[in-house]
N, C-alpha and C. Protein backbone atom coordinates (compact mmCIF):
# COMPACT_ATOMS: atom_id res chain seq x y z
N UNK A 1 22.63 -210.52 38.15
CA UNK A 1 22.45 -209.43 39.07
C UNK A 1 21.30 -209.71 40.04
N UNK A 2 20.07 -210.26 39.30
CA UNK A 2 18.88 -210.32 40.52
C UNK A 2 19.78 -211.29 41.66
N UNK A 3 20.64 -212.53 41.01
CA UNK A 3 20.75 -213.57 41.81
C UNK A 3 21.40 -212.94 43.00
N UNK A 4 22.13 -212.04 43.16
CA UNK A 4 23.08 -211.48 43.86
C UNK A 4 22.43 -210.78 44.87
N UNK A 5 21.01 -210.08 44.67
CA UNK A 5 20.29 -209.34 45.12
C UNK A 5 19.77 -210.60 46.06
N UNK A 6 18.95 -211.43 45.20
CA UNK A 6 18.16 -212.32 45.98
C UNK A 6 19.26 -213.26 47.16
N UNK A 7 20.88 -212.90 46.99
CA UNK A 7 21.72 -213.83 47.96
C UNK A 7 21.85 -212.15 49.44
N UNK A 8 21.86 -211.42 48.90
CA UNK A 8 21.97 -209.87 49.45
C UNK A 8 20.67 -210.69 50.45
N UNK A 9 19.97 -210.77 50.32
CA UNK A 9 18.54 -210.13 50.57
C UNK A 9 18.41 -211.48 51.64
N UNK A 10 18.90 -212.70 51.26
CA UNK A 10 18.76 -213.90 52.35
C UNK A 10 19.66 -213.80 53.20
N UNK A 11 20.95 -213.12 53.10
CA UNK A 11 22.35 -212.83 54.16
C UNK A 11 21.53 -212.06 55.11
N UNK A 12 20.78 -210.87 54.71
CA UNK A 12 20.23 -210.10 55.43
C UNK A 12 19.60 -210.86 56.54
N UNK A 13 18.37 -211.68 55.83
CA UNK A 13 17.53 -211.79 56.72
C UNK A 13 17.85 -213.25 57.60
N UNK A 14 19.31 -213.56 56.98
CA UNK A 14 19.53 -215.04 57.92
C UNK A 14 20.36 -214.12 58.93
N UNK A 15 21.20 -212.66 58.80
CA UNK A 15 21.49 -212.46 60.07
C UNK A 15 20.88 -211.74 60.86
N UNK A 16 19.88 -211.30 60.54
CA UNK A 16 18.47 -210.47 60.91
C UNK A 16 17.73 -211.48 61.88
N UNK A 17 17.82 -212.52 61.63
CA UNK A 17 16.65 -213.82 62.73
C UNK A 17 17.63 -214.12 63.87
N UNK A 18 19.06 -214.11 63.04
CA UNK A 18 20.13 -214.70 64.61
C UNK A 18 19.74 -213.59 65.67
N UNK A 19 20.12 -212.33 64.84
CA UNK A 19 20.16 -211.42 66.52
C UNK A 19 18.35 -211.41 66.77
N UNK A 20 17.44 -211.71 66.25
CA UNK A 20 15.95 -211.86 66.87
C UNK A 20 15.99 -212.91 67.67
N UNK A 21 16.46 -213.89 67.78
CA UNK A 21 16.60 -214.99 68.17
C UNK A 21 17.58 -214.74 69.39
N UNK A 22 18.63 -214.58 69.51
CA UNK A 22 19.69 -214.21 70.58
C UNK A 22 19.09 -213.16 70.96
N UNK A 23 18.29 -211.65 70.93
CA UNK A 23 17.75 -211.44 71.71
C UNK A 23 16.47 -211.99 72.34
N UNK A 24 15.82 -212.83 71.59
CA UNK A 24 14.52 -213.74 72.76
C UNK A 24 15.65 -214.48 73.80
N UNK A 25 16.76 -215.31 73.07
CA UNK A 25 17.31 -215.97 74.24
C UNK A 25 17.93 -215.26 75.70
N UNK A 26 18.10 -214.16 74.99
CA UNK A 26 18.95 -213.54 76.39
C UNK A 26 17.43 -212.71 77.26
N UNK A 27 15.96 -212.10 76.55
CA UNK A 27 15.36 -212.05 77.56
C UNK A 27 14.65 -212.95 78.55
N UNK A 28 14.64 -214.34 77.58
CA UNK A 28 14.40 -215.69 78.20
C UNK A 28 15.13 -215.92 79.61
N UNK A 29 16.35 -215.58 79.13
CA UNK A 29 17.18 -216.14 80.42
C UNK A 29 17.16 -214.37 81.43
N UNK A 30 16.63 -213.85 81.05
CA UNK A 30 16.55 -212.53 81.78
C UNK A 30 15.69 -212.63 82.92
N UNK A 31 13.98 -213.07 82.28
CA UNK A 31 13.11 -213.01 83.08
C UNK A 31 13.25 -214.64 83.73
N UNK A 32 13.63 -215.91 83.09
CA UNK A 32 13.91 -216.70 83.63
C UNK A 32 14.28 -216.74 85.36
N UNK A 33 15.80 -215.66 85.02
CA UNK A 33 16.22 -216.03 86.49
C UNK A 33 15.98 -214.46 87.07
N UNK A 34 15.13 -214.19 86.85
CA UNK A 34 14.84 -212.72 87.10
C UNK A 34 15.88 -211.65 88.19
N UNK A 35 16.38 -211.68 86.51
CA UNK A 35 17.59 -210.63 86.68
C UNK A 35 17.45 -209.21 87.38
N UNK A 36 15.85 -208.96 86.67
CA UNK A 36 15.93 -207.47 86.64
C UNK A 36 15.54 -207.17 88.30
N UNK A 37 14.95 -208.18 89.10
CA UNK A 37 14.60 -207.82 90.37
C UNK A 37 15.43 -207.73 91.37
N UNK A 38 16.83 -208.29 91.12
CA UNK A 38 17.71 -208.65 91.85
C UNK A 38 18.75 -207.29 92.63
N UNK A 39 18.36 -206.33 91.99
CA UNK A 39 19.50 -205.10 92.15
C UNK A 39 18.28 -204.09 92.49
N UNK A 40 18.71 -202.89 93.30
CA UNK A 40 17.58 -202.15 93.54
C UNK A 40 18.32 -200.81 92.49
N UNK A 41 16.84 -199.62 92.63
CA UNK A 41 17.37 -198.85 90.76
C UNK A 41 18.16 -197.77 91.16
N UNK A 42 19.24 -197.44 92.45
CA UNK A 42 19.90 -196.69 92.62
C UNK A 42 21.19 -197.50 92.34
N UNK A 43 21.27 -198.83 92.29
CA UNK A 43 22.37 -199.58 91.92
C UNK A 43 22.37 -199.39 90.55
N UNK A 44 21.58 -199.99 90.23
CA UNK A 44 21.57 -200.00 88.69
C UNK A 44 22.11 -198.88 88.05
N UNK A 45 21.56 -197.91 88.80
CA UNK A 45 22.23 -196.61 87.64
C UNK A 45 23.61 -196.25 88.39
N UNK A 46 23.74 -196.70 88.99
CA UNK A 46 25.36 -196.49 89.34
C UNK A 46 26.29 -198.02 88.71
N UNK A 47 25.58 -198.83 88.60
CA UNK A 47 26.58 -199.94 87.79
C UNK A 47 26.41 -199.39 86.01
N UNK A 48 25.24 -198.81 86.02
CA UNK A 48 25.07 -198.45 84.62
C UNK A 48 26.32 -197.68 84.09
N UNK A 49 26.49 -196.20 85.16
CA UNK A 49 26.78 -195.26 84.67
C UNK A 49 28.52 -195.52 85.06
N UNK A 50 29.34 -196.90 85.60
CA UNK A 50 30.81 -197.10 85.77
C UNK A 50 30.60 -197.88 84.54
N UNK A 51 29.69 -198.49 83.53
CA UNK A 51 29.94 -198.87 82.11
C UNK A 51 29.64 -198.27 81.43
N UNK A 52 28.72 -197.50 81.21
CA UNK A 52 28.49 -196.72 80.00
C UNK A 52 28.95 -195.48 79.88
N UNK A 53 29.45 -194.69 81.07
CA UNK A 53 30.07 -193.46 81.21
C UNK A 53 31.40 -193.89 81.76
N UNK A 54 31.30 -192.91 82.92
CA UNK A 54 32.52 -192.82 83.91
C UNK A 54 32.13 -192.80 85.40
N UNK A 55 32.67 -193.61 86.46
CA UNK A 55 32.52 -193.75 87.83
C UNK A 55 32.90 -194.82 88.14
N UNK A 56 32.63 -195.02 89.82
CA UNK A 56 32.99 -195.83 90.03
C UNK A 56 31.61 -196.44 91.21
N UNK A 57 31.67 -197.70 91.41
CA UNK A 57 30.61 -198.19 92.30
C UNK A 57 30.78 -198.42 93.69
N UNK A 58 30.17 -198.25 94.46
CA UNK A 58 30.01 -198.32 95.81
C UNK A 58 29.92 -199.82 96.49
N UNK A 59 30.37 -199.85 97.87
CA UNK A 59 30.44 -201.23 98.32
C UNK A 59 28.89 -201.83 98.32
N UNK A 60 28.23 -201.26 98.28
CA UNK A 60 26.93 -201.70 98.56
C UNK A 60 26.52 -202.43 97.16
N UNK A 61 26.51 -201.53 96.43
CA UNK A 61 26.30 -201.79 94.74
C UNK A 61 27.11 -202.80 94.52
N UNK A 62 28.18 -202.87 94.50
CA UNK A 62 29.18 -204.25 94.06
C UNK A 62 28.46 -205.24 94.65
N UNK A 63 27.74 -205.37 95.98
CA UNK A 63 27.43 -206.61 96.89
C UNK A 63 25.98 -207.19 96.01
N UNK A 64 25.76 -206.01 95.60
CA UNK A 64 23.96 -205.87 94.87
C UNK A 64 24.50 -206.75 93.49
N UNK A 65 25.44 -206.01 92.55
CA UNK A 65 25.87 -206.91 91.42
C UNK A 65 26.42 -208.10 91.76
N UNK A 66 27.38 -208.43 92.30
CA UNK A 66 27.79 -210.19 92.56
C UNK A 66 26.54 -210.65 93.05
N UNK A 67 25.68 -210.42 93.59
CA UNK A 67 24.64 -211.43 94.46
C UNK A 67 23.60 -211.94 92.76
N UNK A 68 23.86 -210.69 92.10
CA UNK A 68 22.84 -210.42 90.25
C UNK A 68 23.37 -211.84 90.17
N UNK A 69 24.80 -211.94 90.17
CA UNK A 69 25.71 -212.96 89.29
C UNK A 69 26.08 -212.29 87.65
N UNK A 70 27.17 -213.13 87.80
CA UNK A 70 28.07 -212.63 86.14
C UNK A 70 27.14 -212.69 84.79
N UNK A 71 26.45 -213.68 85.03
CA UNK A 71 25.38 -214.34 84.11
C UNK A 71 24.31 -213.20 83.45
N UNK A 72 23.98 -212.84 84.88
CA UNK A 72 22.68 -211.76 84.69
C UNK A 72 22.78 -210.50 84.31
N UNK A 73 24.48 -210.22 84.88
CA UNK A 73 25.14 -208.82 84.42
C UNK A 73 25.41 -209.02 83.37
N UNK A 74 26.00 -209.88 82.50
CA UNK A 74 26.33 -209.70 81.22
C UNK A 74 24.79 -209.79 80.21
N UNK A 75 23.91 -210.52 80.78
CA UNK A 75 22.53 -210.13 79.90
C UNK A 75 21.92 -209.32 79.70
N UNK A 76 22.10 -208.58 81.18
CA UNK A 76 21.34 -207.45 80.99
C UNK A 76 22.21 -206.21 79.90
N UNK A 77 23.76 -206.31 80.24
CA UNK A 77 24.24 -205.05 79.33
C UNK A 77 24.33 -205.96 78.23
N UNK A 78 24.45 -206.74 77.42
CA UNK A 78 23.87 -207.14 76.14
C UNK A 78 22.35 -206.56 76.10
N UNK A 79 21.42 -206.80 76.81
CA UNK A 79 20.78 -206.30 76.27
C UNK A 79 20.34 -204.97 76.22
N UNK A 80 20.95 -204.18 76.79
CA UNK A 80 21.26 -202.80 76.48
C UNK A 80 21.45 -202.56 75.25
N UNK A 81 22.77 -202.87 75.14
CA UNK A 81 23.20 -202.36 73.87
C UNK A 81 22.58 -202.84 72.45
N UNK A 82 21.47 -203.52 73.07
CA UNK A 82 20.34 -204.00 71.66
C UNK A 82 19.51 -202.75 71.73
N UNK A 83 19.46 -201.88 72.73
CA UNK A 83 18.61 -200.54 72.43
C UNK A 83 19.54 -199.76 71.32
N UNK A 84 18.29 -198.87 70.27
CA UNK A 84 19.01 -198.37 69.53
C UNK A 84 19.85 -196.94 69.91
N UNK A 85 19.15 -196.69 70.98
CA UNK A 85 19.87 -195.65 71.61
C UNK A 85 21.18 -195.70 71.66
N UNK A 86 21.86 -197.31 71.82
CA UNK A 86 23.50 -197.32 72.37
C UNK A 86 24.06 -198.01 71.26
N UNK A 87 22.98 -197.55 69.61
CA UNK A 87 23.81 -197.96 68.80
C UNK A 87 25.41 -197.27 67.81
N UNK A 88 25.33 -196.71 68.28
CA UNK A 88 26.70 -195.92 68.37
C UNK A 88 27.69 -196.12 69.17
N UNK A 89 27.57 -196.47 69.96
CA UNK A 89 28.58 -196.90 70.81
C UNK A 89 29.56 -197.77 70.73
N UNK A 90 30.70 -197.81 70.76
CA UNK A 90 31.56 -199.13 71.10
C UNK A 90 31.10 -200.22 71.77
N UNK A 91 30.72 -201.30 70.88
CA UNK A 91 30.35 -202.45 71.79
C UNK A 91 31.39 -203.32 72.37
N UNK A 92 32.78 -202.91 71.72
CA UNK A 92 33.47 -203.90 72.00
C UNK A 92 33.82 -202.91 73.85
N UNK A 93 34.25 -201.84 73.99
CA UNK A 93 34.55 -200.93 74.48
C UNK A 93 34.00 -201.27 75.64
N UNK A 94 32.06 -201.10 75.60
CA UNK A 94 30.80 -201.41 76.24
C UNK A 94 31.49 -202.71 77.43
N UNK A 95 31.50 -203.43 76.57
CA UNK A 95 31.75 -205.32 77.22
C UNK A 95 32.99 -205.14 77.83
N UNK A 96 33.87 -204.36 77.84
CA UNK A 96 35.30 -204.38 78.38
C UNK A 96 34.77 -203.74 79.84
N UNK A 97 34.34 -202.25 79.89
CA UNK A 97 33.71 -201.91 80.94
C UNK A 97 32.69 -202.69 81.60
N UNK A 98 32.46 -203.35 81.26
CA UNK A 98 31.18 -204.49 82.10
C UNK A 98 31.98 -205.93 82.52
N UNK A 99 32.90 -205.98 82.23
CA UNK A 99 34.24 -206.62 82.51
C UNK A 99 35.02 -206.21 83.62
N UNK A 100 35.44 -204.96 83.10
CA UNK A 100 36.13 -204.31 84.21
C UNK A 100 35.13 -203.90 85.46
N UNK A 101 34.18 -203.60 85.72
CA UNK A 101 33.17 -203.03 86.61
C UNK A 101 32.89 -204.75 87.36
N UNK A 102 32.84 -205.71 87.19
CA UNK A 102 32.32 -206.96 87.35
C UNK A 102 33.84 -207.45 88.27
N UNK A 103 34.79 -207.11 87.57
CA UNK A 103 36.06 -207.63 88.15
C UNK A 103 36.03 -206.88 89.46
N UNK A 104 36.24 -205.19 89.01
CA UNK A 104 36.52 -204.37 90.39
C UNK A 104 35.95 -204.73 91.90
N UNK A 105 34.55 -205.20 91.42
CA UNK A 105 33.60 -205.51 92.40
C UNK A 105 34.14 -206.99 93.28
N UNK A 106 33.91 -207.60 92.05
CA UNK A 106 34.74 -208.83 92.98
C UNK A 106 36.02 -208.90 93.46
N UNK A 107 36.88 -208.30 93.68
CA UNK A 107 38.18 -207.62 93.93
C UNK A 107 38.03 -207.04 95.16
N UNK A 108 37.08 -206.28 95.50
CA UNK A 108 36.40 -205.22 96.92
C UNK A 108 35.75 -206.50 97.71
N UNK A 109 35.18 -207.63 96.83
CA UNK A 109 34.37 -208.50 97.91
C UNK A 109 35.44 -209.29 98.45
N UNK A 110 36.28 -209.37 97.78
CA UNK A 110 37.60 -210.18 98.49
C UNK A 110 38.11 -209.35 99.20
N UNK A 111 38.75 -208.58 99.20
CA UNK A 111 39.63 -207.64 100.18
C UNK A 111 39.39 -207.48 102.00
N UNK A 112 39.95 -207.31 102.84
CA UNK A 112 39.47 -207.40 103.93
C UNK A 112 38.99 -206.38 104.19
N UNK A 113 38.15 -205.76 104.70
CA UNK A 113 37.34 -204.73 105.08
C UNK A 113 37.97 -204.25 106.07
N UNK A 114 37.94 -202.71 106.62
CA UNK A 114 38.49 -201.98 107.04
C UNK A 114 38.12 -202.23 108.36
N UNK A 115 38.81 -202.42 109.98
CA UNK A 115 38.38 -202.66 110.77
C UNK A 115 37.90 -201.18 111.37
N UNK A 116 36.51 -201.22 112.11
CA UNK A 116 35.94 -200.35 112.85
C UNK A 116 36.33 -199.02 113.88
């Protein structure tokens, strides 16, 4: 029985260091390519709130996220959902909308724009 405890107790903490570890890597590469400066904070909460709620984003905002890059968008909502606040949430759900919001955008940057 202890042995089982003491295998309990190392599962824990060997998957306890991965996600400590994958989150240093993803703020590494956060502040690295400094993600967080790249979008101004009326974007943000409108790219926030077409993944974590409901909406949709504006041409401006889409131009603000592709310029982030895919890279930086997917780090940053990973690292969201390392807050415990959005631990309830569907993560798989989460990543589909940050998928879909990432696609839409690039979809609008292709399209021809409406002539004047």
């Amino acid at each position: 029985m202890a042995s089982l405890n003491a295998y309990s107790f190392l599962l824990v903490l060997f998957i306890t260091s991965g996600v400590v570890i994958a989150t240093k890597k993803n703020d590494k590469f956060i502040k690295e390519n400094n993600c967080e400066a790249k979008m101004d904070m009326p974007c943000v909460l409108e790219v926030f709130d077409s993944i974590f709620k409901t909406g949709s984003v504006t041409n401006k905002c889409c131009g603000e996220l592709l310029v982030l890059g895919k890279k930086c968008h997917h780090a940053l909502v990973k690292r969201a959902l390392e807050n415990p606040i959005f631990k309830n949430l569907d993560q798989k759900t989460i990543m589909h909308n940050s998928i879909t919001t990432w696609d839409n955008c690039l979809k609008l940057s292709h399209s021809p724009s409406p002539s004047a």
